[in-house]
Protein backbone atom coordinates (compact mmCIF):
# COMPACT_ATOMS: atom_id res chain seq x y z
CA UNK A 1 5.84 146.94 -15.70
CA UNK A 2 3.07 144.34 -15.22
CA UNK A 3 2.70 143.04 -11.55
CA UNK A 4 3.40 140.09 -10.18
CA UNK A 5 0.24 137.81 -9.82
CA UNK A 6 -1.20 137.24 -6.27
CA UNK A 7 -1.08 133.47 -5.39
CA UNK A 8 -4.07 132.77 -2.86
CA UNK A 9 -4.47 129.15 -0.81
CA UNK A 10 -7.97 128.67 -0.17
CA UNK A 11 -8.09 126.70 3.01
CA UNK A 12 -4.94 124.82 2.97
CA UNK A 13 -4.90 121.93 5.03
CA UNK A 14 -1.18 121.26 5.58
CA UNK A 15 1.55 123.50 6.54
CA UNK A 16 3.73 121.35 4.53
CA UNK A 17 1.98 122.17 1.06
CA UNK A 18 2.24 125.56 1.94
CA UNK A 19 5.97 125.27 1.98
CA UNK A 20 5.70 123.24 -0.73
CA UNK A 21 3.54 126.15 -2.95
CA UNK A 22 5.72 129.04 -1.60
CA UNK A 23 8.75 127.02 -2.93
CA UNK A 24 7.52 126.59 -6.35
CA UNK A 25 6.23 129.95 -6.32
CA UNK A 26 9.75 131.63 -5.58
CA UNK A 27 11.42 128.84 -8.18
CA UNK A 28 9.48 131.00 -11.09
CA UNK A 29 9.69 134.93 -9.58
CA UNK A 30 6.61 134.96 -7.24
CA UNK A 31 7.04 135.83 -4.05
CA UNK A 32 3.29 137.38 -3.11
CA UNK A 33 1.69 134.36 -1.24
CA UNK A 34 -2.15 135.21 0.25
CA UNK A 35 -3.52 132.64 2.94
CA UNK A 36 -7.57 132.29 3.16
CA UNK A 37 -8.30 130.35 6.46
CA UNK A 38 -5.73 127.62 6.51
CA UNK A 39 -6.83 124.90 8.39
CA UNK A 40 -3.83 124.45 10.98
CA UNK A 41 -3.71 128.26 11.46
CA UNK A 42 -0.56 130.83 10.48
CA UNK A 43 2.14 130.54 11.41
CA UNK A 44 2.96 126.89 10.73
CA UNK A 45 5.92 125.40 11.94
CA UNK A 46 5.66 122.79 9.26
CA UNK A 47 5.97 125.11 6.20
CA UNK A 48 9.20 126.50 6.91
CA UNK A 49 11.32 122.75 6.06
CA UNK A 50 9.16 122.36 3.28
CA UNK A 51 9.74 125.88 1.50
CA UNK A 52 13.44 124.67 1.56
CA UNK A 53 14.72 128.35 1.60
CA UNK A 54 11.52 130.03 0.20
CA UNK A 55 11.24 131.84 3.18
CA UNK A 56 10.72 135.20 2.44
CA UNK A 57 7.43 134.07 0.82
CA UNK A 58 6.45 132.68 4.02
CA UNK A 59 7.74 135.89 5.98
CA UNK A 60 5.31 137.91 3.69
CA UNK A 61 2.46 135.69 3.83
CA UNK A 62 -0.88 137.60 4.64
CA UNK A 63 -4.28 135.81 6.06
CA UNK A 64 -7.67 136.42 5.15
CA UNK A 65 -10.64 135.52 6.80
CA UNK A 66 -12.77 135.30 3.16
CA UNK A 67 -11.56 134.99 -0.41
CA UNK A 68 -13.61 138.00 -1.34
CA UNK A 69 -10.94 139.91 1.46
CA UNK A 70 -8.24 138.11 -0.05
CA UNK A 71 -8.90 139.63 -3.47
CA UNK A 72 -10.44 142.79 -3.21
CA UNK A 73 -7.56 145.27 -4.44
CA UNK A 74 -6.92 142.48 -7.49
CA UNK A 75 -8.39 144.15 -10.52
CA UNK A 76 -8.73 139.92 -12.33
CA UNK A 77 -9.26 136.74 -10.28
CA UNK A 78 -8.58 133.35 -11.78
CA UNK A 79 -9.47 129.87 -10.07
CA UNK A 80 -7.45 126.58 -10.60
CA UNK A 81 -10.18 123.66 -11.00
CA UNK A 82 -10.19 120.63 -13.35
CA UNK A 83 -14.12 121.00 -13.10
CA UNK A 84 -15.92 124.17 -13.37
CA UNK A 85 -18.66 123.25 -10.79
CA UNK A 86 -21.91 124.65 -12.51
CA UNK A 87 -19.99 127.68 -12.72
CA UNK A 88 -20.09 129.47 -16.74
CA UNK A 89 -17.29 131.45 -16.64
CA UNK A 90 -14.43 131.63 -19.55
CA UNK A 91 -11.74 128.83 -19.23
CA UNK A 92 -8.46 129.29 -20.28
CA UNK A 93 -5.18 127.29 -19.74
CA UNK A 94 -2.30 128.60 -17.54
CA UNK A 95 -0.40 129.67 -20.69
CA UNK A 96 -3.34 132.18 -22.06
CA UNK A 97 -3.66 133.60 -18.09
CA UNK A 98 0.08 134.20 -18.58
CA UNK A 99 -0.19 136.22 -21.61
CA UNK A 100 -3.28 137.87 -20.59
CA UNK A 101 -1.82 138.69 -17.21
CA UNK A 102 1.20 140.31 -18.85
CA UNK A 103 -1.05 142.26 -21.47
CA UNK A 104 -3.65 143.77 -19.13
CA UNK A 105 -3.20 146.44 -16.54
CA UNK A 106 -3.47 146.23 -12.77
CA UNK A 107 -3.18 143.27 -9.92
CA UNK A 108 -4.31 139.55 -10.87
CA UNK A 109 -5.38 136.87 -8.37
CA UNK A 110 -5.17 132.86 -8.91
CA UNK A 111 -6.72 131.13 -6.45
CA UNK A 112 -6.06 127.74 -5.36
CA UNK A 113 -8.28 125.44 -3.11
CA UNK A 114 -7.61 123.27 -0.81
CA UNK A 115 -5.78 119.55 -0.83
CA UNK A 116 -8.83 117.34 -0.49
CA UNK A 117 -11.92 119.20 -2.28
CA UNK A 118 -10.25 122.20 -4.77
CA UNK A 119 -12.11 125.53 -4.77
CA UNK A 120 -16.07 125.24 -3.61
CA UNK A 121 -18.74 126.44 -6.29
CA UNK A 122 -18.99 130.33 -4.13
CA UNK A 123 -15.12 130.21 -4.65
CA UNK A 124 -15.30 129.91 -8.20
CA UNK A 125 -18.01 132.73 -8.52
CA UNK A 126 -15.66 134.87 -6.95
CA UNK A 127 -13.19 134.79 -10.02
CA UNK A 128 -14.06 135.90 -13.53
CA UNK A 129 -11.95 133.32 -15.59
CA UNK A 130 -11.03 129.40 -14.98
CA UNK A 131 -7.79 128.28 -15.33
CA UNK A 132 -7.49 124.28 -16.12
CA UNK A 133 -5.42 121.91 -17.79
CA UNK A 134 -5.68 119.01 -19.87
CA UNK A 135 -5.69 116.08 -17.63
CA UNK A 136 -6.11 112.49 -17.55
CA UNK A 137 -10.14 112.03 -16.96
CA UNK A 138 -9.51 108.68 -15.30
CA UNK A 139 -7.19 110.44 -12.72
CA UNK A 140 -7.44 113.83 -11.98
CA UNK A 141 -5.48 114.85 -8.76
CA UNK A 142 -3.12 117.30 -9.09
CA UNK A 143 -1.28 118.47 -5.37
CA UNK A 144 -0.78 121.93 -4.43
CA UNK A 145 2.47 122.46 -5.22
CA UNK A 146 1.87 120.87 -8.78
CA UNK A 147 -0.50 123.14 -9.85
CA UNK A 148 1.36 126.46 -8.50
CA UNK A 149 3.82 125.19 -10.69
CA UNK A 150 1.72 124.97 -13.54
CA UNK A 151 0.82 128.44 -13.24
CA UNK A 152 3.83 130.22 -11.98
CA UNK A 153 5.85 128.40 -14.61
CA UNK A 154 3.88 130.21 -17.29
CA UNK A 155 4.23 133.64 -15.45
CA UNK A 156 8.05 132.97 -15.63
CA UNK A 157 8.24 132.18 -19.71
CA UNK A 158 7.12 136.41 -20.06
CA UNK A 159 9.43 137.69 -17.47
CA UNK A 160 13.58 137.93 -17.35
CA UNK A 161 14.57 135.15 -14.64
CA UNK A 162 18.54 134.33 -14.07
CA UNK A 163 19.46 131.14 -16.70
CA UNK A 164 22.19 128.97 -15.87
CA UNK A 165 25.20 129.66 -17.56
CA UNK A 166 26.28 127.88 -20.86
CA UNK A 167 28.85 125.64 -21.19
CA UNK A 168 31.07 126.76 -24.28
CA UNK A 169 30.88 123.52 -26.42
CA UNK A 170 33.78 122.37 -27.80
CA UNK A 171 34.07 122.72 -32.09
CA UNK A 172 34.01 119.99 -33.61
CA UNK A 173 36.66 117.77 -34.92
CA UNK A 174 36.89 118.28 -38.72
CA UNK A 175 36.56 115.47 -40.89
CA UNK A 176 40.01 114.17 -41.69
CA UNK A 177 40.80 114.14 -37.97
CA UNK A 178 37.03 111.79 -37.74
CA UNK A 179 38.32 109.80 -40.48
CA UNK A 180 41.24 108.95 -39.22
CA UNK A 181 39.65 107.42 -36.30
CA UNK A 182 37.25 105.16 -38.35
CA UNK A 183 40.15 104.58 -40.55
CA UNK A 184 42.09 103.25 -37.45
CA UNK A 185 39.05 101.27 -35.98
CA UNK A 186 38.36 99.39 -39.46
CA UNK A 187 42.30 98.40 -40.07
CA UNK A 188 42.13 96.73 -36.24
CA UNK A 189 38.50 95.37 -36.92
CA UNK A 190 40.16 93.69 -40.24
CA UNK A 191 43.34 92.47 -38.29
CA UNK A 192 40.63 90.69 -35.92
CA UNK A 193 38.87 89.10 -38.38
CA UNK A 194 35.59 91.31 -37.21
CA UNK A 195 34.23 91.48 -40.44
CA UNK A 196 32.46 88.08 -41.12
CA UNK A 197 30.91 86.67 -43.63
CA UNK A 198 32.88 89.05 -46.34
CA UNK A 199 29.84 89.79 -48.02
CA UNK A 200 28.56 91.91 -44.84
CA UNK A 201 31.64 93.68 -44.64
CA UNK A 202 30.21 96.83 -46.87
CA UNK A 203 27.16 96.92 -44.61
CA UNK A 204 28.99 97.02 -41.54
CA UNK A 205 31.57 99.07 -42.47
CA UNK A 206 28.77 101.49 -43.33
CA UNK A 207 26.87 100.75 -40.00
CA UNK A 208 30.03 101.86 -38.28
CA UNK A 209 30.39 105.32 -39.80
CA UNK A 210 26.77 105.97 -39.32
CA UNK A 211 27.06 104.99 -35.30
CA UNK A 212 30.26 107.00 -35.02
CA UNK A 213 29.51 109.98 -37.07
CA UNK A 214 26.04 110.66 -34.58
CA UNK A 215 27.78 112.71 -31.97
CA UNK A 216 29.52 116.12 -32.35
CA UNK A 217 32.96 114.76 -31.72
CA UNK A 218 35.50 117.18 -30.51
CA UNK A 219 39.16 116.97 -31.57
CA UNK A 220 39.99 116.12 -27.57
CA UNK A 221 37.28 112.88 -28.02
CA UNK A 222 39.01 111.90 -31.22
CA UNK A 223 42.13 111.63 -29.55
CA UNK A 224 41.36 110.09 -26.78
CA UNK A 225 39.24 107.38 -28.37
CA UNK A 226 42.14 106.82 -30.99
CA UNK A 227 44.80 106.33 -27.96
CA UNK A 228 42.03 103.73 -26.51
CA UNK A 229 42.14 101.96 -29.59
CA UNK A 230 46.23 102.28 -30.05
CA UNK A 231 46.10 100.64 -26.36
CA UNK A 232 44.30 97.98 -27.47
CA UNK A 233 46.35 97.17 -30.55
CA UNK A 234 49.93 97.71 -28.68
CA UNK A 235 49.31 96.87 -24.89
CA UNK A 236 52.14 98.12 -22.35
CA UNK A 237 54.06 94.79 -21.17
CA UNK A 238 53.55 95.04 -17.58
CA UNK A 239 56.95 94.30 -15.45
């Protein structure tokens, strides 16, 4: 079974995105979270509200003093950048890491930089691939937590995570029972005098069907919408 990629802050600056990073991390199956000189030092008591329940990532956190020390048992280090600072390495996007991550053998490494500056050139030359995205050129910040996200999202499309369960959707009316319900609508619509001028009436009439026969109505919303629309031809006399 393919292990679970290392996430790595370089030099976080707030114990808030840290929370923030662990949370996204557990949201997608990771749960390894590697510190590299955070700014504010470890523990923080500011991460803890911000991983809103993604403590045990927190719990587990280890600190390094170097991202070199940080990485050293990972057998494949990727860094996040939008730029690859001078660096010639091969880029990929979080999607091919993902796959290649899942296809190759032993521990991988993404490393993430800090808030206000991203990963420095010697933190780059640590890894051997780039991971970046497609991003607007005009405005290229992405947050912490955003671009864990990014990745660990990714990690989670190749591994088995709990779905929500499915709603069993109701089968669909059949057609007499629809037809009956248009039928119903156009014999009040006439009564009203709704269809005006006369030579429309074809067109609307045909609108109508094409508006109402969108949805997947169940037998249930046939009913109900056909006891609306006896309501409104026979109101109740109120006493």
């Amino acid at each position: 079974m393919t292990e679970q990629p290392v996430i790595v802050l370089v030099r976080p600056q707030l114990g808030e995105n840290i929370g923030k990073a662990a949370r996204a991390m557990l949201n997608f199956g990771l749960a390894e979270l590697r510190l590299v000189s955070p700014r504010d030092g470890w523990p923080n008591p500011r991460a803890g509200p911000a991983a809103s329940g993604a403590d045990m990532v927190l719990e587990q956190a280890r600190v390094f003093d170097s991202v070199a020390d940080a990485v050293a048992d990972c057998g494949h280090v990727y860094a996040t950048t939008v730029r690859k600072r001078g660096v010639t390495k091969p880029v990929v996007t979080p999607e091919v890491a993902a796959r290649d991550i899942h296809a190759g053998p032993g521990r991988s490494a993404i490393l993430f930089g800090p808030e206000r500056s991203g990963l420095e050139t010697d933190d780059v030359a640590v890894a051997r691939s780039i991971i970046t995205v497609p991003i607007n050129p005009a405005f290229g910040s992405i947050n912490l937590a955003q671009a864990v996200i990014l990745v660990a999202y990714e990690w989670s499309k190749h591994v088995a995570l709990a779905q929500p369960p499915e709603t069993d959707l109701p089968l669909p009316a059949p057609q007499e029972e629809l037809d009956g319900m248009i039928d119903q609508l156009d014999a009040m619509l006439v009564a009203s005098g709704f269809y005006f001028p006369p030579d429309r009436t074809p067109v609307t009439r045909r609108t109508l069907r094409t508006l109402l026969t969108k949805p997947g109505w169940s037998s249930q919303e046939v009913r109900t919408v056909r006891g609306v629309l006896s309501a409104l031809a026979h109101p109740r006399q109120r006493g």
